[in-house]
ModelCIF file with pLDDT and N, C-alpha, C, O atoms, coordinates in Angstrom:
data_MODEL
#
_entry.id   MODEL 
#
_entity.id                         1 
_entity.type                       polymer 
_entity.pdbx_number_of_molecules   1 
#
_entity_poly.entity_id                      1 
_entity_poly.type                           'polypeptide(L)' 
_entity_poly.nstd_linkage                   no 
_entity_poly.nstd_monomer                   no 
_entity_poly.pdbx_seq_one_letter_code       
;(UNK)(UNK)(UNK)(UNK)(UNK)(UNK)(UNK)(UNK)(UNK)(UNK)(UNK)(UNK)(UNK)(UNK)(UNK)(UNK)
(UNK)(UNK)(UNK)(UNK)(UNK)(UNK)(UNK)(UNK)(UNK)(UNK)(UNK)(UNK)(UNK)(UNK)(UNK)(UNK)
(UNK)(UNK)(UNK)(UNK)(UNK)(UNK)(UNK)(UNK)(UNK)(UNK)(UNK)(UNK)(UNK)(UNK)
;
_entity_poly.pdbx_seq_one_letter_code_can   XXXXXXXXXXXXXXXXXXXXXXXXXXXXXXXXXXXXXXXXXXXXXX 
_entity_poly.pdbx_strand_id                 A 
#
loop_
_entity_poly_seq.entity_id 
_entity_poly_seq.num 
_entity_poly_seq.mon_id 
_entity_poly_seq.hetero 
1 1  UNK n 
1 2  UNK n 
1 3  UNK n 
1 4  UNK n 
1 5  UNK n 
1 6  UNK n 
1 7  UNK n 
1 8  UNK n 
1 9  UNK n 
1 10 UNK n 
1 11 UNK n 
1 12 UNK n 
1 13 UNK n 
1 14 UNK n 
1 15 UNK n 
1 16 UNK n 
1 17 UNK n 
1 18 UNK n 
1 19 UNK n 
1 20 UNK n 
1 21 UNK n 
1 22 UNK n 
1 23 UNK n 
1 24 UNK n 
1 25 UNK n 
1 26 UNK n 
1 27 UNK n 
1 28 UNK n 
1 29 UNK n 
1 30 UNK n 
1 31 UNK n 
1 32 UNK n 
1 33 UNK n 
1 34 UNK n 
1 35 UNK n 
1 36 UNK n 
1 37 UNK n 
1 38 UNK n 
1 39 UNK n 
1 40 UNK n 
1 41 UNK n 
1 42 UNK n 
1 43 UNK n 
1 44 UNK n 
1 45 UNK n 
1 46 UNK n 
#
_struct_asym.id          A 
_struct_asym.entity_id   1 
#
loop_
_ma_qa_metric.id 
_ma_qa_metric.mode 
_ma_qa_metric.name 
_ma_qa_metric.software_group_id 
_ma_qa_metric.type 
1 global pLDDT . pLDDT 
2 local  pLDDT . pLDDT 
#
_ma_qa_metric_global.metric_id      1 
_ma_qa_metric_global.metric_value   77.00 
_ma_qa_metric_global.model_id       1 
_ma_qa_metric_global.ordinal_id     1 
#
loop_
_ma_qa_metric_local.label_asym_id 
_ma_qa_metric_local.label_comp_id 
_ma_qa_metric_local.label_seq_id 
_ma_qa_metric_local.metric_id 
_ma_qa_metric_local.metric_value 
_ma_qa_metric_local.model_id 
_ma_qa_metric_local.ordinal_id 
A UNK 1  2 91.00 1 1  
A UNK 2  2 91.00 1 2  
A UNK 3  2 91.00 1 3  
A UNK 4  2 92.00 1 4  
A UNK 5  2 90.00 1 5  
A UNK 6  2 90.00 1 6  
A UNK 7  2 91.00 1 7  
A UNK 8  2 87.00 1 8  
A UNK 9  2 79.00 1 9  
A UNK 10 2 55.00 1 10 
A UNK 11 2 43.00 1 11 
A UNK 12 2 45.00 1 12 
A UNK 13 2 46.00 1 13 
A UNK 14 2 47.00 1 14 
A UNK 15 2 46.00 1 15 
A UNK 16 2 47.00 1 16 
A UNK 17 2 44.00 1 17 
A UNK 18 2 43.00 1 18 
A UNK 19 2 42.00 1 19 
A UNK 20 2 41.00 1 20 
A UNK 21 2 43.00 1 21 
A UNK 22 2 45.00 1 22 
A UNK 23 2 50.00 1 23 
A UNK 24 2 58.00 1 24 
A UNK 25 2 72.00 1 25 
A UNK 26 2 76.00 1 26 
A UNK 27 2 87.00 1 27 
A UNK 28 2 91.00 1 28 
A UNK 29 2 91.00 1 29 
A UNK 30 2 92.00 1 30 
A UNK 31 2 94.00 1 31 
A UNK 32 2 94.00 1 32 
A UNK 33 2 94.00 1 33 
A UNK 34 2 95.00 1 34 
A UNK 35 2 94.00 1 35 
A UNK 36 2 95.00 1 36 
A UNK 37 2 96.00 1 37 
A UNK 38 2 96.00 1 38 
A UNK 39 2 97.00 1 39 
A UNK 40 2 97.00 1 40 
A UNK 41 2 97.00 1 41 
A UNK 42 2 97.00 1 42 
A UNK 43 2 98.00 1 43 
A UNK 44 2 97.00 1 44 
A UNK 45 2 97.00 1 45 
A UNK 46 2 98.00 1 46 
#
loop_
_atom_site.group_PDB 
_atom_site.id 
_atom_site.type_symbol 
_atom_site.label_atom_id 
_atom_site.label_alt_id 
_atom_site.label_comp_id 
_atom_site.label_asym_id 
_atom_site.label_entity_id 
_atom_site.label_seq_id 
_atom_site.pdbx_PDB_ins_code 
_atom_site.Cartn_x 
_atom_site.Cartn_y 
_atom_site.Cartn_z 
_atom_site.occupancy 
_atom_site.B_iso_or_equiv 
_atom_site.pdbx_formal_charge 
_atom_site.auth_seq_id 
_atom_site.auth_comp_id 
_atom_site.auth_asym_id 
_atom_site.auth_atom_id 
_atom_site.pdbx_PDB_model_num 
ATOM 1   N N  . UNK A 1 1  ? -28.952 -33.861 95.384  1.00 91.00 ? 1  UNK A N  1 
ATOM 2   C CA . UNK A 1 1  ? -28.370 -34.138 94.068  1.00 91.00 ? 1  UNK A CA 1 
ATOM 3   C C  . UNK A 1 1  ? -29.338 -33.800 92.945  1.00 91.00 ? 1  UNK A C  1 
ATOM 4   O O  . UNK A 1 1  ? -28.941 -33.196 91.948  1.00 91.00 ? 1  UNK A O  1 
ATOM 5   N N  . UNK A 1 2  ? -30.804 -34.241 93.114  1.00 91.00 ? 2  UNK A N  1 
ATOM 6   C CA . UNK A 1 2  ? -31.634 -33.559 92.226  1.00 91.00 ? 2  UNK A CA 1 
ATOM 7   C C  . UNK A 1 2  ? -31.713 -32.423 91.947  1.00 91.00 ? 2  UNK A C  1 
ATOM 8   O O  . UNK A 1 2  ? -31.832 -32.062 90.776  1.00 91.00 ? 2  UNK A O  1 
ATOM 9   N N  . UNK A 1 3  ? -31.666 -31.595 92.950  1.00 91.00 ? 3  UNK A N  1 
ATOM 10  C CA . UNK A 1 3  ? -31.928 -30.277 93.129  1.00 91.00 ? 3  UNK A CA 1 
ATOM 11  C C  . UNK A 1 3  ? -31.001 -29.672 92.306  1.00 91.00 ? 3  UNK A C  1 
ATOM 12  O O  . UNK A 1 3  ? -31.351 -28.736 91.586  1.00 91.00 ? 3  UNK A O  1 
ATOM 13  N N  . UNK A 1 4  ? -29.681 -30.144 92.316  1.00 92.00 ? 4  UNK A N  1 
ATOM 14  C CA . UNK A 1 4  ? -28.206 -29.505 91.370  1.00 92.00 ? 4  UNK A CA 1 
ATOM 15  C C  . UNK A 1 4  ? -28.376 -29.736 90.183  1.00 92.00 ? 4  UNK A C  1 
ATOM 16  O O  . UNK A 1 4  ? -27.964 -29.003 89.284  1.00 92.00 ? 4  UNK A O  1 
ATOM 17  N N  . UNK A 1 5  ? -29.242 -31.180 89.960  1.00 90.00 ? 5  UNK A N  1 
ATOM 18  C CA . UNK A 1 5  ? -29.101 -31.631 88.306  1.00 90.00 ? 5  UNK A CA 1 
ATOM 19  C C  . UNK A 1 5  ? -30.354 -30.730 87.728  1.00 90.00 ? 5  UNK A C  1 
ATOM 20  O O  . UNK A 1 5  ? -30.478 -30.802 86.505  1.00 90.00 ? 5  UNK A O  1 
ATOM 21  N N  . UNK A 1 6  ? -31.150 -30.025 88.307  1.00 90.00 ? 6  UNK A N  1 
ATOM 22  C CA . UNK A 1 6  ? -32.185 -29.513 87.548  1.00 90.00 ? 6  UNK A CA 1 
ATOM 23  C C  . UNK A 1 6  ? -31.594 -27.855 87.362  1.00 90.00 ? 6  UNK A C  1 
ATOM 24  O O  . UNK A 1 6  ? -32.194 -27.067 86.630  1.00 90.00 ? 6  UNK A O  1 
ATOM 25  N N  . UNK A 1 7  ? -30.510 -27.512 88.027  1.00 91.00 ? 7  UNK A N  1 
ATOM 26  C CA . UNK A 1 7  ? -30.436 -26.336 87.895  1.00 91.00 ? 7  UNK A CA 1 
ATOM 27  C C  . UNK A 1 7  ? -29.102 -26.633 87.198  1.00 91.00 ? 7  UNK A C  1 
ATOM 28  O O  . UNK A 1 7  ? -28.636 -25.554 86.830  1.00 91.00 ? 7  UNK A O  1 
ATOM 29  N N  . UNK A 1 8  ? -28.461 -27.443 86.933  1.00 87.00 ? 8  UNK A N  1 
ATOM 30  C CA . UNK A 1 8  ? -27.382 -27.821 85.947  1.00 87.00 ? 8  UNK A CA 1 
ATOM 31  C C  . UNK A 1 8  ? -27.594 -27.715 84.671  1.00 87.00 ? 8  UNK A C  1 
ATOM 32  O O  . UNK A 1 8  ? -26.861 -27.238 83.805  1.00 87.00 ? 8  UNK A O  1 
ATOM 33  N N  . UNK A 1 9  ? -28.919 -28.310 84.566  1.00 79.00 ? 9  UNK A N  1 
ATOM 34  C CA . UNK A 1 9  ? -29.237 -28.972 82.914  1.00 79.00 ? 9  UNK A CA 1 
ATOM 35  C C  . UNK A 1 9  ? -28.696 -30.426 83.390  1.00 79.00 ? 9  UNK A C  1 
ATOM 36  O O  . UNK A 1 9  ? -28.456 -30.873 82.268  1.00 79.00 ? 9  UNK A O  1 
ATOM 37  N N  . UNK A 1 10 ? -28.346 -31.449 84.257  1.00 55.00 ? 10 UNK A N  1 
ATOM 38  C CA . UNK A 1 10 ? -28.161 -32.792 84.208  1.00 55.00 ? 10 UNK A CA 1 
ATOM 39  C C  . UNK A 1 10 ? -29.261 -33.290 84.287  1.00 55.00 ? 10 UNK A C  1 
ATOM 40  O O  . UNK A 1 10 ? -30.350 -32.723 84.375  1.00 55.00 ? 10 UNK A O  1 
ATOM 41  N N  . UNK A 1 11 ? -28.916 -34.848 84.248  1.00 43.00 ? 11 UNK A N  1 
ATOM 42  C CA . UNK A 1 11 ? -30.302 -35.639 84.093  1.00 43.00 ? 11 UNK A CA 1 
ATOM 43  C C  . UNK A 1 11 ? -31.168 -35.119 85.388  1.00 43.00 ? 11 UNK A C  1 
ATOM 44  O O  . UNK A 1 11 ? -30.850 -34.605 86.461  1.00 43.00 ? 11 UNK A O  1 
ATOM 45  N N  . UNK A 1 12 ? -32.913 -35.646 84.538  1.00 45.00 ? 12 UNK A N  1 
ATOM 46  C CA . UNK A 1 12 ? -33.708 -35.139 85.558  1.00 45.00 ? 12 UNK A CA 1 
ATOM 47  C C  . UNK A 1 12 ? -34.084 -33.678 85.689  1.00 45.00 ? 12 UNK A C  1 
ATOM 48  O O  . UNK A 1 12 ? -35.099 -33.443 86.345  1.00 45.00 ? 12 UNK A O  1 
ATOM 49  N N  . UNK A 1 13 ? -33.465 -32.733 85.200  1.00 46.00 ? 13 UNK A N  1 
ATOM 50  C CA . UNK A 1 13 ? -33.366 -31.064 84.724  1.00 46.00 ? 13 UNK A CA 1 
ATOM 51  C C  . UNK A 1 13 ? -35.156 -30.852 84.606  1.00 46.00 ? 13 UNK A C  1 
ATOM 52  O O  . UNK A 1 13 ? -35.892 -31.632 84.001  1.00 46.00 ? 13 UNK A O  1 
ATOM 53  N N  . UNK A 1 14 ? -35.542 -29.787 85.235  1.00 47.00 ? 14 UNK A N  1 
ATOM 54  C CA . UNK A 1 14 ? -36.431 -29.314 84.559  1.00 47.00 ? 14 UNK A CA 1 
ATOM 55  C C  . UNK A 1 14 ? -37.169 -28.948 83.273  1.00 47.00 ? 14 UNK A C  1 
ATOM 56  O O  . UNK A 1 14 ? -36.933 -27.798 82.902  1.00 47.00 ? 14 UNK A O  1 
ATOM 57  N N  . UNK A 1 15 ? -37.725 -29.413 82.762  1.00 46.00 ? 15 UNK A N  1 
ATOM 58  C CA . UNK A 1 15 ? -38.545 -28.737 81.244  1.00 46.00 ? 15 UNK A CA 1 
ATOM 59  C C  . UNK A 1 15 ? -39.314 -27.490 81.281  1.00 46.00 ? 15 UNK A C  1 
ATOM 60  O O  . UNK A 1 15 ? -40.341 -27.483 81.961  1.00 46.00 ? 15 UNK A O  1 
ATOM 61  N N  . UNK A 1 16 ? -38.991 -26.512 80.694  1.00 47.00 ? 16 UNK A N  1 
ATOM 62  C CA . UNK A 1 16 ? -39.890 -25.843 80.567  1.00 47.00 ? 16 UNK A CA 1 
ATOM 63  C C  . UNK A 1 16 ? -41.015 -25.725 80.171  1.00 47.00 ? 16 UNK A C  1 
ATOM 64  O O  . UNK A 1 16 ? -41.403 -26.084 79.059  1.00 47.00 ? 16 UNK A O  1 
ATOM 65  N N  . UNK A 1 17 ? -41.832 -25.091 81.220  1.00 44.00 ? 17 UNK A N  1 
ATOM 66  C CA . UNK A 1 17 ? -43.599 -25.433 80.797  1.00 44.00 ? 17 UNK A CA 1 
ATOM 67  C C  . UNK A 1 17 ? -43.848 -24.557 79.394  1.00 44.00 ? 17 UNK A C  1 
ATOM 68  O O  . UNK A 1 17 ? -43.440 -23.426 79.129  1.00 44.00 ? 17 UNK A O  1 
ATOM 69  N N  . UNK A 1 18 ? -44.698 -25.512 78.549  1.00 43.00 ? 18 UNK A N  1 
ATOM 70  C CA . UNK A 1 18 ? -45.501 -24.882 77.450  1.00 43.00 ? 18 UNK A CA 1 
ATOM 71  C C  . UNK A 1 18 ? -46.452 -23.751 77.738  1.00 43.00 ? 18 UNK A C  1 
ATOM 72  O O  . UNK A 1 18 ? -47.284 -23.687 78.643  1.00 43.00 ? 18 UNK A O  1 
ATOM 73  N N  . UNK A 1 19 ? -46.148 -22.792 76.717  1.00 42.00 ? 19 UNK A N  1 
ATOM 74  C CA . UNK A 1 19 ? -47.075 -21.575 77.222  1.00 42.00 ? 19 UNK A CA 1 
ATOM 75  C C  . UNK A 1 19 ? -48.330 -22.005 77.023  1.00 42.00 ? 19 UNK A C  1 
ATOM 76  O O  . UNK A 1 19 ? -49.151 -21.191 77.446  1.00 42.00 ? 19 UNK A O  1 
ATOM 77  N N  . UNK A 1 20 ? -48.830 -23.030 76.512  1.00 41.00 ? 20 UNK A N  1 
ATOM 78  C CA . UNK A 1 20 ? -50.632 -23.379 76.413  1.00 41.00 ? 20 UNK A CA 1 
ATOM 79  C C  . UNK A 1 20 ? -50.964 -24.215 77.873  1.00 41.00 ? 20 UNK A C  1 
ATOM 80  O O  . UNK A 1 20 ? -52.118 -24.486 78.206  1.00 41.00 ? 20 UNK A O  1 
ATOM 81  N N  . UNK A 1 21 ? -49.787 -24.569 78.671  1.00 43.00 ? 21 UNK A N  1 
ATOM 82  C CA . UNK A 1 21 ? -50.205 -25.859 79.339  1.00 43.00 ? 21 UNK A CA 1 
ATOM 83  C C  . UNK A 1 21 ? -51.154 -24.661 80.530  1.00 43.00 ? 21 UNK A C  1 
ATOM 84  O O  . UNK A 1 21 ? -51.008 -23.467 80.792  1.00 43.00 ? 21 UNK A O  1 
ATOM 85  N N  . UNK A 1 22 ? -52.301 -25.926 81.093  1.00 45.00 ? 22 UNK A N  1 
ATOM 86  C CA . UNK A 1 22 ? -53.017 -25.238 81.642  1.00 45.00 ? 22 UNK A CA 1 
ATOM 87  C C  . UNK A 1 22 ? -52.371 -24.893 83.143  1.00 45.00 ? 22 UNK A C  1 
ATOM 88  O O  . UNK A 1 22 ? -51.676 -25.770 83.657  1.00 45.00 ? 22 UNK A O  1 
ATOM 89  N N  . UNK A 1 23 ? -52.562 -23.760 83.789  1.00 50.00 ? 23 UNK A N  1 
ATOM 90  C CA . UNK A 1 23 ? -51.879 -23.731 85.472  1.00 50.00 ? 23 UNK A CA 1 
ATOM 91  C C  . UNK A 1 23 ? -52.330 -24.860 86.023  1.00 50.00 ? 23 UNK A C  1 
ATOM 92  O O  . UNK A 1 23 ? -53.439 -25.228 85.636  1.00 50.00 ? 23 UNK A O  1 
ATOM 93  N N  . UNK A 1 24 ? -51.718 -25.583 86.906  1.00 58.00 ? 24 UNK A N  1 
ATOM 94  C CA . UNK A 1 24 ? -52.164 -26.237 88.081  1.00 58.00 ? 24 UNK A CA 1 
ATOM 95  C C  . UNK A 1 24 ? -53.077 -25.988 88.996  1.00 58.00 ? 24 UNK A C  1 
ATOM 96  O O  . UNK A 1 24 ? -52.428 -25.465 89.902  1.00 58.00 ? 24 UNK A O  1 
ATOM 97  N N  . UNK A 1 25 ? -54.624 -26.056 89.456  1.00 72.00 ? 25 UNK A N  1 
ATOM 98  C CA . UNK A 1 25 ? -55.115 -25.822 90.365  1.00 72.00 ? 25 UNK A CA 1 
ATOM 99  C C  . UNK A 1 25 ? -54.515 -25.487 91.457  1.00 72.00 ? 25 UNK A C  1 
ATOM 100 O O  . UNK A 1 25 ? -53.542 -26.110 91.882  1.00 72.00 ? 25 UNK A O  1 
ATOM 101 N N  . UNK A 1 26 ? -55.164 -24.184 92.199  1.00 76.00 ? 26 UNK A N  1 
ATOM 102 C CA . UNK A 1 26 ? -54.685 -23.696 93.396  1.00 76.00 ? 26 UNK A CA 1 
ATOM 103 C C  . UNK A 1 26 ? -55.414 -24.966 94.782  1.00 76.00 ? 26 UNK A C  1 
ATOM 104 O O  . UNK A 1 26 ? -56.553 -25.431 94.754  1.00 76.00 ? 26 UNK A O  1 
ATOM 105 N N  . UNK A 1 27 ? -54.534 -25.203 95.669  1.00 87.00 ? 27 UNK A N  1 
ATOM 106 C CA . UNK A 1 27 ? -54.995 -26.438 96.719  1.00 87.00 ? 27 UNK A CA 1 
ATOM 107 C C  . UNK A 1 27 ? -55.461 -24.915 97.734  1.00 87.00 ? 27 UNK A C  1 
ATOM 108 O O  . UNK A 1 27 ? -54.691 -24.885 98.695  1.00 87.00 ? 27 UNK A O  1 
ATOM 109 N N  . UNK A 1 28 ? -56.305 -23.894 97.775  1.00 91.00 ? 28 UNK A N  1 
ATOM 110 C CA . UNK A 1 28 ? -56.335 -23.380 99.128  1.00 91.00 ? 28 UNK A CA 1 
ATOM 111 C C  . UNK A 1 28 ? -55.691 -24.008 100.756 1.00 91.00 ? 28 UNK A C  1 
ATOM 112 O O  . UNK A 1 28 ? -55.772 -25.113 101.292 1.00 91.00 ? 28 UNK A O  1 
ATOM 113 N N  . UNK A 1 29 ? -55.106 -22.823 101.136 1.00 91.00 ? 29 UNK A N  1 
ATOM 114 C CA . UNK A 1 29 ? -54.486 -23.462 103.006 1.00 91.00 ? 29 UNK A CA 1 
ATOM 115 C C  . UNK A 1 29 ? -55.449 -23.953 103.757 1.00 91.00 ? 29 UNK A C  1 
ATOM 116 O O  . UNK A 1 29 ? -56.580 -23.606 103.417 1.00 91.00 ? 29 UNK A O  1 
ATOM 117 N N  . UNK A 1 30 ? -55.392 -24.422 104.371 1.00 92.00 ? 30 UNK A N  1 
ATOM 118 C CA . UNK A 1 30 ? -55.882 -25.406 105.237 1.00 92.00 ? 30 UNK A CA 1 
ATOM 119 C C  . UNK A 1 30 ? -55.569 -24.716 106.638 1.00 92.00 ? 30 UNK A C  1 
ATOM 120 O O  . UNK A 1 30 ? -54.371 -24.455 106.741 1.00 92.00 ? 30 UNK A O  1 
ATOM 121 N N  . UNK A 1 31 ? -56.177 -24.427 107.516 1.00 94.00 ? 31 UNK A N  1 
ATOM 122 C CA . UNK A 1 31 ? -56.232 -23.260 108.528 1.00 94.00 ? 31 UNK A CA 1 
ATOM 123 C C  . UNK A 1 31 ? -55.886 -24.708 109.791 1.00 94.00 ? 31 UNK A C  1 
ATOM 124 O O  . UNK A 1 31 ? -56.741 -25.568 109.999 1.00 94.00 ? 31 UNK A O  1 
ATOM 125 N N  . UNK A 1 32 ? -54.835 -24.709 110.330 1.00 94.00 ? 32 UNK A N  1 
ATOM 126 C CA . UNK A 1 32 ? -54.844 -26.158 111.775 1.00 94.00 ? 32 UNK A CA 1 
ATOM 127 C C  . UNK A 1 32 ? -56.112 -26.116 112.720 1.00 94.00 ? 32 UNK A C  1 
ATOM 128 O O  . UNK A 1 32 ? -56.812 -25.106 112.793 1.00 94.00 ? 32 UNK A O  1 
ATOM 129 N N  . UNK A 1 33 ? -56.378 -27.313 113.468 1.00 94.00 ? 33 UNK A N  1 
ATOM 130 C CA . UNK A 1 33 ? -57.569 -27.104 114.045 1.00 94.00 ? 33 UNK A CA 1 
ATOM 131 C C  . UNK A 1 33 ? -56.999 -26.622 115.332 1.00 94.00 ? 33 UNK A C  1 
ATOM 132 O O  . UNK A 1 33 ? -55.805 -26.583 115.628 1.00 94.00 ? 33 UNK A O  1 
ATOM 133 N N  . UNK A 1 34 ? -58.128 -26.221 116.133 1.00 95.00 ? 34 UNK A N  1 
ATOM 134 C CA . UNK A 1 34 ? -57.528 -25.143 117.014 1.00 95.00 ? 34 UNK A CA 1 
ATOM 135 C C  . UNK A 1 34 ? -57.508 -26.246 117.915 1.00 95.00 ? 34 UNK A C  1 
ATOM 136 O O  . UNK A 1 34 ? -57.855 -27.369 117.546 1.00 95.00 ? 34 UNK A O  1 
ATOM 137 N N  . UNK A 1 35 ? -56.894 -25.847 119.767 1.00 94.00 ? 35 UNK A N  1 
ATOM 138 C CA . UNK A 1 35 ? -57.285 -26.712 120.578 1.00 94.00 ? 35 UNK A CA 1 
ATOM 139 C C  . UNK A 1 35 ? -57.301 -25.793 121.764 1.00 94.00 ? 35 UNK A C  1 
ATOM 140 O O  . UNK A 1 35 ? -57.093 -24.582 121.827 1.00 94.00 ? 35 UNK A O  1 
ATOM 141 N N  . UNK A 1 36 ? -57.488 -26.346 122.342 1.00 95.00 ? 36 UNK A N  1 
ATOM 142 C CA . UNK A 1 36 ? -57.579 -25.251 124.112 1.00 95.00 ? 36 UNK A CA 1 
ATOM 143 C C  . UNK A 1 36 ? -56.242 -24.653 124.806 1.00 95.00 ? 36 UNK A C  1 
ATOM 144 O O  . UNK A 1 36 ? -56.118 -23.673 125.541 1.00 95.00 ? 36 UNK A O  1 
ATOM 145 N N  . UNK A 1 37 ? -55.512 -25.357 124.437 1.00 96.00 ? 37 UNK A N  1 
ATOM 146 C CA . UNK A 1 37 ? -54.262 -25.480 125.267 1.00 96.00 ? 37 UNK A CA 1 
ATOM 147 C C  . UNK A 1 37 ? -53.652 -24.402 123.969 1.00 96.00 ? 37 UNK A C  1 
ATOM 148 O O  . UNK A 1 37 ? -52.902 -23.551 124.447 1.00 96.00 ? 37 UNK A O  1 
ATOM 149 N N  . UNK A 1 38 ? -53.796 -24.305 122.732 1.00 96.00 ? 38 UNK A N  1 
ATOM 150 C CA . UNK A 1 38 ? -52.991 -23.466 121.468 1.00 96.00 ? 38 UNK A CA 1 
ATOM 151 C C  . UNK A 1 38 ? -53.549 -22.171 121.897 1.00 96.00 ? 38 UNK A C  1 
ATOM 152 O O  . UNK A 1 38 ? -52.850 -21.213 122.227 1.00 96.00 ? 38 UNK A O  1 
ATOM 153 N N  . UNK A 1 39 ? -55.584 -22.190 121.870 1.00 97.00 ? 39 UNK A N  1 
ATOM 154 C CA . UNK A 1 39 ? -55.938 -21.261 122.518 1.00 97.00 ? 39 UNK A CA 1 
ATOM 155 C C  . UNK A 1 39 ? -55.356 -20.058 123.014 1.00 97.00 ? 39 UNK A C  1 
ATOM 156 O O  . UNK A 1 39 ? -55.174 -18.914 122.595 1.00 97.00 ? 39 UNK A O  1 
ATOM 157 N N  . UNK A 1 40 ? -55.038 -20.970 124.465 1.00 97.00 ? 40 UNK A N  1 
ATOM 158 C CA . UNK A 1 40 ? -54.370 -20.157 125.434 1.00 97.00 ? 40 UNK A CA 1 
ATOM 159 C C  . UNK A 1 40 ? -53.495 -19.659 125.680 1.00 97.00 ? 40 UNK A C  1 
ATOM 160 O O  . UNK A 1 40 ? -53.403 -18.707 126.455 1.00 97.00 ? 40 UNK A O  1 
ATOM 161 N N  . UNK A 1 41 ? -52.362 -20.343 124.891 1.00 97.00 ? 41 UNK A N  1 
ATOM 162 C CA . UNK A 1 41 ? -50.806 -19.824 124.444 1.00 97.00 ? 41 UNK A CA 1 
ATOM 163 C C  . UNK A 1 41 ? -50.960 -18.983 123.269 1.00 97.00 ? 41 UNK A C  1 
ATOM 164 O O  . UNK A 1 41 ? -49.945 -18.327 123.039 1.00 97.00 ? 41 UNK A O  1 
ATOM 165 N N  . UNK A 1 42 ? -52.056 -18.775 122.338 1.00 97.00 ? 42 UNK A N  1 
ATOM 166 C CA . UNK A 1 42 ? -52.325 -17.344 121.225 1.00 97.00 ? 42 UNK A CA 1 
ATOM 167 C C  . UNK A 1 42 ? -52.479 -16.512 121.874 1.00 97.00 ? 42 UNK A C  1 
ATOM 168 O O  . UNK A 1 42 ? -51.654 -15.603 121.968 1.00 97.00 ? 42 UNK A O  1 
ATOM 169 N N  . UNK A 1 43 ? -53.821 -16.560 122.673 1.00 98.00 ? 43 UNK A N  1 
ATOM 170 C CA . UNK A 1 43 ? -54.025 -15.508 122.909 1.00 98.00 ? 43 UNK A CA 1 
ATOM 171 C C  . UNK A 1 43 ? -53.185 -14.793 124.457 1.00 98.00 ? 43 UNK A C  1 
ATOM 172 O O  . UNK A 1 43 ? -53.092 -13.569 124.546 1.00 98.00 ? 43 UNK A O  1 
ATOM 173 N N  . UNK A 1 44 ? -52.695 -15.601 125.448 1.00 97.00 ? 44 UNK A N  1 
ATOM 174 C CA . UNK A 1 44 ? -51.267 -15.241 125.982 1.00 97.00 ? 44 UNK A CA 1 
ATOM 175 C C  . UNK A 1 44 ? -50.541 -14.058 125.308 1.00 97.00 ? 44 UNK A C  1 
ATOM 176 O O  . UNK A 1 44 ? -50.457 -12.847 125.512 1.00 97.00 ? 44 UNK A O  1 
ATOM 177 N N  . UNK A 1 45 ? -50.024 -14.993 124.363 1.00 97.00 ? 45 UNK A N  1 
ATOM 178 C CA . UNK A 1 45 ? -49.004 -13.768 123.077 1.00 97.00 ? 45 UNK A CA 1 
ATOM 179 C C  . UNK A 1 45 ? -49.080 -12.513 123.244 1.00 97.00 ? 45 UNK A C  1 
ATOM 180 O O  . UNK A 1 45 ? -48.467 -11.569 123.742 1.00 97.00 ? 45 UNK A O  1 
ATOM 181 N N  . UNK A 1 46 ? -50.460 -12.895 122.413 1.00 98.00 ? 46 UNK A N  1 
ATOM 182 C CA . UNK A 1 46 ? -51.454 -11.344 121.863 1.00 98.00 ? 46 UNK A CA 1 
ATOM 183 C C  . UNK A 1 46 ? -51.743 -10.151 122.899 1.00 98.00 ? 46 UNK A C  1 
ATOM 184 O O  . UNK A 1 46 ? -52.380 -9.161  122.539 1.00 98.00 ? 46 UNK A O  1 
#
């Protein structure tokens, strides 16, 4: 229901960002930790 009201214009709608506002910091990905058993089923694949 949010999702409809922001692309509606209903309550809750998105604002458009100010062209001065600063970007949001980028969060860099986060790489999963590996394990033995993932290991072995990658490189399987590959």
């Amino acid at each position: 229901a949010d999702a409809v009201r922001k692309l509606t214009g209903g309550a809750d709608t998105f604002a458009p960002r100010p062209a001065t506002a600063p970007a949001k910091p980028r969060k860099p990905p986060k790489v999963p930790p590996r394990s033995s058993a993932a290991d072995e089923v990658g490189r399987d694949y590959l």
